[in-house]
Structures are given as C-alpha cells and as structure tokens.
C-alpha atoms as a PDB file:
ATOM      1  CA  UNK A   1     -81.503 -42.785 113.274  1.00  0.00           C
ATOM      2  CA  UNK A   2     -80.780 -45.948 110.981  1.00  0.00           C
ATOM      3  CA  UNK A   3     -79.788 -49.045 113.253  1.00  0.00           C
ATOM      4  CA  UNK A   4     -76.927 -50.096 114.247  1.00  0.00           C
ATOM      5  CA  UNK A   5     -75.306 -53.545 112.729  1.00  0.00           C
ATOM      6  CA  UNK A   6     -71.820 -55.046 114.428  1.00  0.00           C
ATOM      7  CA  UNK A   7     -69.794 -57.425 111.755  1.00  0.00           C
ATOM      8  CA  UNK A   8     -68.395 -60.144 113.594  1.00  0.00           C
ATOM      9  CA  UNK A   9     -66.302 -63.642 113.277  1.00  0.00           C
ATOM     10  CA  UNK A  10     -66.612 -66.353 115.355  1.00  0.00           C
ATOM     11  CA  UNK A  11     -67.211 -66.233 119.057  1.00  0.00           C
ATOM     12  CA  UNK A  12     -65.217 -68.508 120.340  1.00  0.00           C
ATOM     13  CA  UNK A  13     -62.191 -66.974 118.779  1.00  0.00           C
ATOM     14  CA  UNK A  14     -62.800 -63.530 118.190  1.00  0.00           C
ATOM     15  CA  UNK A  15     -61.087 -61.522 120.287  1.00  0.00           C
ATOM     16  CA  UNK A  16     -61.418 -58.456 118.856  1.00  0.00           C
ATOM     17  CA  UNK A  17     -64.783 -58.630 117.561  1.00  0.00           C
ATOM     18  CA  UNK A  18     -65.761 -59.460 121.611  1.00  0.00           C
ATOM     19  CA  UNK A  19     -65.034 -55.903 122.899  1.00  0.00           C
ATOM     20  CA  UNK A  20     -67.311 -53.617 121.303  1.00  0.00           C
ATOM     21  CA  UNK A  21     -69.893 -56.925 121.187  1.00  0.00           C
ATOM     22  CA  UNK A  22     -69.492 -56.806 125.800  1.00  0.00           C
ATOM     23  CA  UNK A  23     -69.405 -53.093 125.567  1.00  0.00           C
ATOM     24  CA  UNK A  24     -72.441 -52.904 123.808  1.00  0.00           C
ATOM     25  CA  UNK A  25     -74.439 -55.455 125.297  1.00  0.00           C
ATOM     26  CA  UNK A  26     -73.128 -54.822 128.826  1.00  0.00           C
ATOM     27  CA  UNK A  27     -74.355 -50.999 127.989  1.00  0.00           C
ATOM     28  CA  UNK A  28     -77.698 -52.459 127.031  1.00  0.00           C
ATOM     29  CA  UNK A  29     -77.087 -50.652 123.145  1.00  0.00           C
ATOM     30  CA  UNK A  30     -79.599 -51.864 120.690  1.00  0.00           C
ATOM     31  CA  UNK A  31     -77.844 -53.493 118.067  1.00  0.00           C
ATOM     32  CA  UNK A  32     -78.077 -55.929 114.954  1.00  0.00           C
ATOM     33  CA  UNK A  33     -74.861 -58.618 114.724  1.00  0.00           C
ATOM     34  CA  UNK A  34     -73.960 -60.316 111.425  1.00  0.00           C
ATOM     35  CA  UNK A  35     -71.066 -63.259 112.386  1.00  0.00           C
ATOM     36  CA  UNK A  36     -69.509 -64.261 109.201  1.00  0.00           C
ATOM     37  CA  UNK A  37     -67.122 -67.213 110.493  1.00  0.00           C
ATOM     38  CA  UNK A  38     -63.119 -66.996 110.065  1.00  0.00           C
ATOM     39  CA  UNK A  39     -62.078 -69.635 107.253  1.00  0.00           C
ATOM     40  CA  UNK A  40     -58.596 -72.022 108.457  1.00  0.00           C
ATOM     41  CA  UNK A  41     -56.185 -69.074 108.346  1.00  0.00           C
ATOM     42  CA  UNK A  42     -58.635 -67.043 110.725  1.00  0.00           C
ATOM     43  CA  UNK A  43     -59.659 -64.925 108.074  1.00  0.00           C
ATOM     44  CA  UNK A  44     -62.270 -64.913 105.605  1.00  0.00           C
ATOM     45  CA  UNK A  45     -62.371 -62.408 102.150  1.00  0.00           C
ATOM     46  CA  UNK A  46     -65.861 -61.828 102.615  1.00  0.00           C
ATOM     47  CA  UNK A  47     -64.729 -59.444 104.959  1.00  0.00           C
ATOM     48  CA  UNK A  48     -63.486 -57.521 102.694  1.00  0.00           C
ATOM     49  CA  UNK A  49     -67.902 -56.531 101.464  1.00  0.00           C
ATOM     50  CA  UNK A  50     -68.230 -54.341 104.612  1.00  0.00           C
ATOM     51  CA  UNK A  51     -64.277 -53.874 106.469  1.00  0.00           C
ATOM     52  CA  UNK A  52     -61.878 -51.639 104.308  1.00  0.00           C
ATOM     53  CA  UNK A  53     -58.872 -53.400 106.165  1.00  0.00           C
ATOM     54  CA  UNK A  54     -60.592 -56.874 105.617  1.00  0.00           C
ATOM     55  CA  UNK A  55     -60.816 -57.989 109.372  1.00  0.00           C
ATOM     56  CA  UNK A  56     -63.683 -57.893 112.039  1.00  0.00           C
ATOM     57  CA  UNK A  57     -65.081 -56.172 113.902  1.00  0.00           C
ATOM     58  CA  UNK A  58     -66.696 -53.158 111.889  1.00  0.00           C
ATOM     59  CA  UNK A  59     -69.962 -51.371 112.848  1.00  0.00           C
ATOM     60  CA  UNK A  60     -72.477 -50.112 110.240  1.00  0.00           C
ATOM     61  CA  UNK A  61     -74.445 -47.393 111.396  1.00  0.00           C
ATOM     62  CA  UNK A  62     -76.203 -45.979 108.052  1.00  0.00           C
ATOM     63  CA  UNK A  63     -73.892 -45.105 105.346  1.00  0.00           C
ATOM     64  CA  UNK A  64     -70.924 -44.963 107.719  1.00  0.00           C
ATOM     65  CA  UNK A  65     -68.457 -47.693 108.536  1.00  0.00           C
ATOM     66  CA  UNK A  66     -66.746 -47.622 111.909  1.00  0.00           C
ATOM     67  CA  UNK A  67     -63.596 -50.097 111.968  1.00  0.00           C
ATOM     68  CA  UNK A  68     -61.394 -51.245 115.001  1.00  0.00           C
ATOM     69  CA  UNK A  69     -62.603 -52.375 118.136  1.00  0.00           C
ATOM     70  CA  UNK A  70     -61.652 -49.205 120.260  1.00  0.00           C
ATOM     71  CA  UNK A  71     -62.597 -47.019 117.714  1.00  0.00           C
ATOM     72  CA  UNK A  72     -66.091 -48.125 117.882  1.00  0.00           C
ATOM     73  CA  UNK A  73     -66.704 -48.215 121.508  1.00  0.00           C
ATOM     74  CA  UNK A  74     -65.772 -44.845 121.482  1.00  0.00           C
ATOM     75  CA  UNK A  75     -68.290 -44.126 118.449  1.00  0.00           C
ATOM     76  CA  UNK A  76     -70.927 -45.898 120.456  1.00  0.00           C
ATOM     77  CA  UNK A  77     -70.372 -43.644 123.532  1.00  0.00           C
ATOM     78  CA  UNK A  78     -70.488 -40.764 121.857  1.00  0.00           C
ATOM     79  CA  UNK A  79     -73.659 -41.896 120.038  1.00  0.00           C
ATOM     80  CA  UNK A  80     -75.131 -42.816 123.877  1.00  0.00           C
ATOM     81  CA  UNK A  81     -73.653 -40.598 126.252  1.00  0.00           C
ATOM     82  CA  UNK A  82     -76.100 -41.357 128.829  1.00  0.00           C
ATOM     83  CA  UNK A  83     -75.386 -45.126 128.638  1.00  0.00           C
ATOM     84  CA  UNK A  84     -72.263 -45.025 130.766  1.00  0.00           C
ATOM     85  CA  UNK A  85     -69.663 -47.098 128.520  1.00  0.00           C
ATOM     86  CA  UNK A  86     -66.781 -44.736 129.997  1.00  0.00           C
ATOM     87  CA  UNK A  87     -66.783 -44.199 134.029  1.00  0.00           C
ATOM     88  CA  UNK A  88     -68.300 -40.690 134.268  1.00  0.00           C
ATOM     89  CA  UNK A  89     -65.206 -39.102 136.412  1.00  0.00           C
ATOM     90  CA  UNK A  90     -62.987 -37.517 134.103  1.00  0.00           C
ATOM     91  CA  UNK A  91     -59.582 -38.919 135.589  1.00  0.00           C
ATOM     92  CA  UNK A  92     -61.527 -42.509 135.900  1.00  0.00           C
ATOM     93  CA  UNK A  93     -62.392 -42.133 132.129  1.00  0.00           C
ATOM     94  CA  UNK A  94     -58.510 -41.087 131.349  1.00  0.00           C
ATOM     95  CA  UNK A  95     -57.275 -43.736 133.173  1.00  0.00           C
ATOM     96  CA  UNK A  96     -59.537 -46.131 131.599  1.00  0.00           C
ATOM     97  CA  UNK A  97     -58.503 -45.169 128.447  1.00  0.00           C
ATOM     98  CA  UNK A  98     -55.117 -45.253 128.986  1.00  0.00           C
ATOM     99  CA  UNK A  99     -55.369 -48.996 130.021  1.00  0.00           C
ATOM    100  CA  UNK A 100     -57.602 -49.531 127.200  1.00  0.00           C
ATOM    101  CA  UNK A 101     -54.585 -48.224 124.776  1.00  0.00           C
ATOM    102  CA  UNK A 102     -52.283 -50.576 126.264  1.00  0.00           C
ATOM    103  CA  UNK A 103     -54.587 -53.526 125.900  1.00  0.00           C
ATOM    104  CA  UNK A 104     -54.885 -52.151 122.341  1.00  0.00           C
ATOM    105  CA  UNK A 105     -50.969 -51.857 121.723  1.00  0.00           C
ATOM    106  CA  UNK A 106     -49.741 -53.981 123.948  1.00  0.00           C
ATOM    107  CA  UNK A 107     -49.458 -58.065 125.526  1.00  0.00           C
ATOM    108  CA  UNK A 108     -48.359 -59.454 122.029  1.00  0.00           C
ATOM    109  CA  UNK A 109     -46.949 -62.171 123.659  1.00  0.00           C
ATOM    110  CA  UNK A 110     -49.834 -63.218 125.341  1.00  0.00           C
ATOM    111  CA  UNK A 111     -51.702 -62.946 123.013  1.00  0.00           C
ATOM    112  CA  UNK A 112     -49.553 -64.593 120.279  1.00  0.00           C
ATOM    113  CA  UNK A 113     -49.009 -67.471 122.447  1.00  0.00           C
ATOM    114  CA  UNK A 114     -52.590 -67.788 123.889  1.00  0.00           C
ATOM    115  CA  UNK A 115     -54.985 -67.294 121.193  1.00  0.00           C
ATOM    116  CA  UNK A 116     -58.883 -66.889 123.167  1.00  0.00           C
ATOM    117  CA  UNK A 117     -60.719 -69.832 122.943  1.00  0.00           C
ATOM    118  CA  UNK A 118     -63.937 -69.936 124.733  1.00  0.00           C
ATOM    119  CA  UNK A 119     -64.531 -73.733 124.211  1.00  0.00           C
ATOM    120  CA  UNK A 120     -61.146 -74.892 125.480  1.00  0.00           C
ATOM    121  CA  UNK A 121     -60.407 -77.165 127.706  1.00  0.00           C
ATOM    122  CA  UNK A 122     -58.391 -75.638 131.014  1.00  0.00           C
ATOM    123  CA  UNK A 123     -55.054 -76.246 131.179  1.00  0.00           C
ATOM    124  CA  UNK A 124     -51.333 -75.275 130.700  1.00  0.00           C
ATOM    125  CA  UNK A 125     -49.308 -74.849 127.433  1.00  0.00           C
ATOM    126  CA  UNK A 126     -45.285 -74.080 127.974  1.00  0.00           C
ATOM    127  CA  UNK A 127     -44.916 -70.427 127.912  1.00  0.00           C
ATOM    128  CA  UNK A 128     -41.734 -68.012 127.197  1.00  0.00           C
ATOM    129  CA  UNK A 129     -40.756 -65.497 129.922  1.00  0.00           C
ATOM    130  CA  UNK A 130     -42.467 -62.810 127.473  1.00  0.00           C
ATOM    131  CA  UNK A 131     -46.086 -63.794 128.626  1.00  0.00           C
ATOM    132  CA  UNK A 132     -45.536 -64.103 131.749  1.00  0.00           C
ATOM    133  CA  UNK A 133     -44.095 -60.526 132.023  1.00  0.00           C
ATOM    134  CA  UNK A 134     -47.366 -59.653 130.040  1.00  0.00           C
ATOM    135  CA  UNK A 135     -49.636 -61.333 132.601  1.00  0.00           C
ATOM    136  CA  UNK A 136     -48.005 -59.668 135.326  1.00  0.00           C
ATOM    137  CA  UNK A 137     -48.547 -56.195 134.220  1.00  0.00           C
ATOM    138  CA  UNK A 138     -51.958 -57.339 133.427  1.00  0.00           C
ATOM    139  CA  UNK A 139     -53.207 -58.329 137.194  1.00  0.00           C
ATOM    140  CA  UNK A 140     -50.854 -55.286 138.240  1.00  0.00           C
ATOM    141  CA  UNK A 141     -53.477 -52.956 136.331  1.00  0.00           C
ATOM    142  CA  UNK A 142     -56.572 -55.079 137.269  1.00  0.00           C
ATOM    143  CA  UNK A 143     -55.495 -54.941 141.077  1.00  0.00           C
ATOM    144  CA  UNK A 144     -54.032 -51.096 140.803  1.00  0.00           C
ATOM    145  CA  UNK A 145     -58.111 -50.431 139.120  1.00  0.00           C
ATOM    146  CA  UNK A 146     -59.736 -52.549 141.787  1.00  0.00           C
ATOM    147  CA  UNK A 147     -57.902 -50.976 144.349  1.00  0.00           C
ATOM    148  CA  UNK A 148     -58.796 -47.398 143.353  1.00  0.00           C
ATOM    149  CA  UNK A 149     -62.533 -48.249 142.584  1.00  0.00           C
ATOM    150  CA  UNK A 150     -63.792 -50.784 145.332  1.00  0.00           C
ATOM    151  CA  UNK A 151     -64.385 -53.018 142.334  1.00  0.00           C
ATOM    152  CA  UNK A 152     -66.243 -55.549 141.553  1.00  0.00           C
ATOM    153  CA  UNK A 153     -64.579 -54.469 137.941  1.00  0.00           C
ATOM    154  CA  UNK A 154     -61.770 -51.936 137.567  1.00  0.00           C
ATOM    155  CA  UNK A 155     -63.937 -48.920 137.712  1.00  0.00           C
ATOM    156  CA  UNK A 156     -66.789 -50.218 139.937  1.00  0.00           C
ATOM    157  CA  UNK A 157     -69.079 -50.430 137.234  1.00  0.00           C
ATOM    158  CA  UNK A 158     -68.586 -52.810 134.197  1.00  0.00           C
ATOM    159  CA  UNK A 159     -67.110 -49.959 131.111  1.00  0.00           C
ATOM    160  CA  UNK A 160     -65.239 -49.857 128.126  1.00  0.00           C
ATOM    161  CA  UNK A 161     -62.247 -50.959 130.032  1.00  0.00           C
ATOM    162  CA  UNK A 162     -63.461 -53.898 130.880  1.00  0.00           C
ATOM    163  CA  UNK A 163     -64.532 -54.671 127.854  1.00  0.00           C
ATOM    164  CA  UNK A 164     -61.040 -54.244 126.494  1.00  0.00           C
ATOM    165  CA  UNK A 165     -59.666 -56.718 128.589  1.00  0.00           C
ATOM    166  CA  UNK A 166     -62.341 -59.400 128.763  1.00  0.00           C
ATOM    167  CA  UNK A 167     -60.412 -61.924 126.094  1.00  0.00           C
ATOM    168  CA  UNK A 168     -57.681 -61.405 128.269  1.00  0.00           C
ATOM    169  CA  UNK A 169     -59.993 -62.900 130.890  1.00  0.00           C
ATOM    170  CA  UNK A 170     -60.590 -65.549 128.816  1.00  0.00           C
ATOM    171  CA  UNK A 171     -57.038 -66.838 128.375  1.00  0.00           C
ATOM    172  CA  UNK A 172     -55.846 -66.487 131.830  1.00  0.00           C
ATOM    173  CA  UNK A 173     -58.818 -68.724 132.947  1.00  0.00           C
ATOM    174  CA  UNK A 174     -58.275 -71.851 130.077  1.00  0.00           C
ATOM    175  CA  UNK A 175     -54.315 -71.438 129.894  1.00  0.00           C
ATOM    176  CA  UNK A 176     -54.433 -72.352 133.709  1.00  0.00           C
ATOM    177  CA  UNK A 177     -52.091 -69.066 134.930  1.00  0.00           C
ATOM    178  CA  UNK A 178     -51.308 -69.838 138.251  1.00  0.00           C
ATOM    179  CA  UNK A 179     -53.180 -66.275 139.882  1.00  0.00           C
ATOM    180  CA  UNK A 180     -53.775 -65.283 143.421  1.00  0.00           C
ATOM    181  CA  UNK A 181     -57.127 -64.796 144.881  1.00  0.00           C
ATOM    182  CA  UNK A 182     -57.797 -60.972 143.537  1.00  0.00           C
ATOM    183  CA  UNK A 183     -57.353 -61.746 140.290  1.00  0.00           C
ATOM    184  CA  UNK A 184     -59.397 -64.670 140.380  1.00  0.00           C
ATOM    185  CA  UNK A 185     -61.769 -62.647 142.056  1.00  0.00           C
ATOM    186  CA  UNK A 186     -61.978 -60.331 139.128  1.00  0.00           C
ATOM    187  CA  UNK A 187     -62.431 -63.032 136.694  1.00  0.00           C
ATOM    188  CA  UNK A 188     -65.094 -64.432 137.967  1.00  0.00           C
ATOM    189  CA  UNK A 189     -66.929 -60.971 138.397  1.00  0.00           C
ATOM    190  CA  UNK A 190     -66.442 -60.462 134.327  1.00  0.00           C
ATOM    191  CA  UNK A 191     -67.585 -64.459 133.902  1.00  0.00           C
ATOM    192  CA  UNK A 192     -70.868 -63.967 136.246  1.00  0.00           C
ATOM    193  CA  UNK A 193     -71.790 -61.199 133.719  1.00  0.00           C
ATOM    194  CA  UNK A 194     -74.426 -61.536 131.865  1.00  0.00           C
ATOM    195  CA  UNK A 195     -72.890 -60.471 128.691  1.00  0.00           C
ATOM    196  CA  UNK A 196     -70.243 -62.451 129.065  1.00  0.00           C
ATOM    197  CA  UNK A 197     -72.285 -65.675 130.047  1.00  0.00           C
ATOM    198  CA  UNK A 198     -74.775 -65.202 126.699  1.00  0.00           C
ATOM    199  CA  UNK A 199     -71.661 -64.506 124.462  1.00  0.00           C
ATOM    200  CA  UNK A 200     -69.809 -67.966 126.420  1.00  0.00           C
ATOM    201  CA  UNK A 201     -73.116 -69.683 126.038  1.00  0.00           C
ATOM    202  CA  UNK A 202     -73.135 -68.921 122.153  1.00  0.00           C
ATOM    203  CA  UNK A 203     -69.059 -69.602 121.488  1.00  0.00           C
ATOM    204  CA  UNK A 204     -70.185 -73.285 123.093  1.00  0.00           C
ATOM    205  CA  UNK A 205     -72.678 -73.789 120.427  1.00  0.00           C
ATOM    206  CA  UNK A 206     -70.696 -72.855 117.511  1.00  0.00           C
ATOM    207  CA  UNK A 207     -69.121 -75.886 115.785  1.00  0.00           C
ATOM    208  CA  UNK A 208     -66.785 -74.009 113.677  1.00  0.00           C
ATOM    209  CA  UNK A 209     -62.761 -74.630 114.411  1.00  0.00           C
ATOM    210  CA  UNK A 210     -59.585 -72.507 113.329  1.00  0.00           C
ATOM    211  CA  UNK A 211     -56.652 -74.662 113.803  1.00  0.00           C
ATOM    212  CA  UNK A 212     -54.875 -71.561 113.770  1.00  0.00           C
ATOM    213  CA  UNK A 213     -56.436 -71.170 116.964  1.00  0.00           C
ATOM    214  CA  UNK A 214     -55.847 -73.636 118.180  1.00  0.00           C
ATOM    215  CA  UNK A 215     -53.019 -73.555 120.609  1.00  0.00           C
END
C-alpha cells in the first residue's frame, strides 16, 4: 500500500487542514505532510498542483486524491478500521457524525469573525450577536457529548469529532469567550493532547503571517 501524504497550509491558521492532521495523528496513522504556506489572501495557486478545488487540505494516497477535511477522515477510517477514529457504538458514531456535519456546515459567524490563530495573543475582539449564538450551540453540544460519554472528550475517547471541532477550541480560548467551568474543562482536555500540543508547538515556530488572518 503506497503511503499516505496530507497537503497542508500553515499551522497556525489552517483550520481546515488541522482536522484530518489531529485525527490522524491522535489515531497514531502513519503519514507524510507537505505544508505549502497560504500567500496574503490565505491562498496560494500552488495549490492548485495537487487540490482540484485549489484549497488545503487534500490527501494523496497513490494515484488517488482525497479532498475536504471530512471527507478524508472518513477515507482514513475506512482505510484503518481498527484505529478507532469513529467511537465504535453505532449511535455514538451517528451522533458524532452528525455534530461533525454541523461543524462542517455550520458556525459561519464564528468562524468569519474569529479566524484560528494559534500564535495569538488572548483577548477580546467586539463580536455581533451571530457568534455568540454560534458559541452557545457549540458548548451546548460539547456539554450534551460530555454528558452522555463521561468525557474527558465528547465521546470518551479523543475521535473524529473532536477533531472537527478542535479550531473551534482554538478560538474560544484566544478570543477570550467568557465560558463556564465545563467548557473550560473540555478545552483544556483537547490542549493537554499530545497532538494538539506538537501541532501548537509547530504553529509557534512558523514565522509566516496572513493579515487576512489576522483579526
């Protein structure tokens, strides 16, 4: 079986390009990453050698191309059954991929307003009423998942779902969201990961910046 190879931007800013990287790495997948950094308009036409849409991420395994974040988490867990990316009960796993849908379709203002930014320094931006209705649903799922599971992530285990949420992680810790104690909880279970800490630890080395993304 050739390798696998994830296409990637930055880490700091990539959002999308950091779920199937934490999936993967949390799942202990073997895998190759090539980062070819955003230009200023968070976007880069090199992209366009290996992604038919021209964005990030896209997985190479062989011949094939596998674009969309989602799309190749689920590729990857087919690929690795045994690896556990989706929680093994079958109403767990629909229920984590319904959440994982509405991460996917969902929280534009959020995540219009609060671009992730792994280097940035904590603290609060004016907001409209749109996030904030976003981040409420958000810590309603995380605490309805906790609730069900026993935690410490929303299916006991780290999975896919997490993965699919952990930029989201990202911006309610630097934005400064004013969050009670089980959410904050939850957070810092994702942070304390080690996946998380060696992609963090890597976004703080890079020196590239997007002013786009920079909110």
């Amino acid at each position: 079986m050739d390798g696998l190879v994830l296409y990637i931007a930055n880490k700091n800013y990539s959002s999308w390009s950091f779920r199937p990287w934490i999936a993967m790495k949390a799942a202990d997948i073997p895998f190759d990453e090539v980062l070819i950094p955003f230009d200023d308009n968070a976007s880069n036409p090199r992209f366009r050698e290996f992604s038919p849409t021209g964005k990030v991420p896209v997985l190479q395994h062989g011949s094939l191309h596998v674009w969309e974040s989602l799309a190749i988490i689920e590729y990857v867990a087919e690929l690795y059954p045994e690896a556990g990316i989706w929680p093994l009960d079958p109403a767990d796993r629909a229920m984590a991929r319904s959440i994982s849908m509405e991460m996917l379709s969902g929280f534009r203002a959020l995540r219009g307003a609060c671009p992730m930014n792994m280097r940035r320094q904590k603290g609060k931006i004016e907001l409209a009423d749109g996030v904030l209705t976003d981040v409420a649903r958000i810590t309603e799922i995380w605490k309805t998942m906790r609730m069900r599971s026993g935690g410490p992530f929303l299916f006991g285990a780290f999975s896919a779902a997490d993965a699919m949420f952990a930029p989201v992680v990202n911006r309610l810790d630097v934005y400064d969201f004013d969050l009670d104690a089980e959410t904050i909880d939850y957070i810092q279970a994702v942070q304390a990961h080690p996946a998380w800490v060696a992609w963090r630890d890597a976004s703080l080395a890079e020196t590239w910046v997007v002013p786009a993304d920079e909110a």
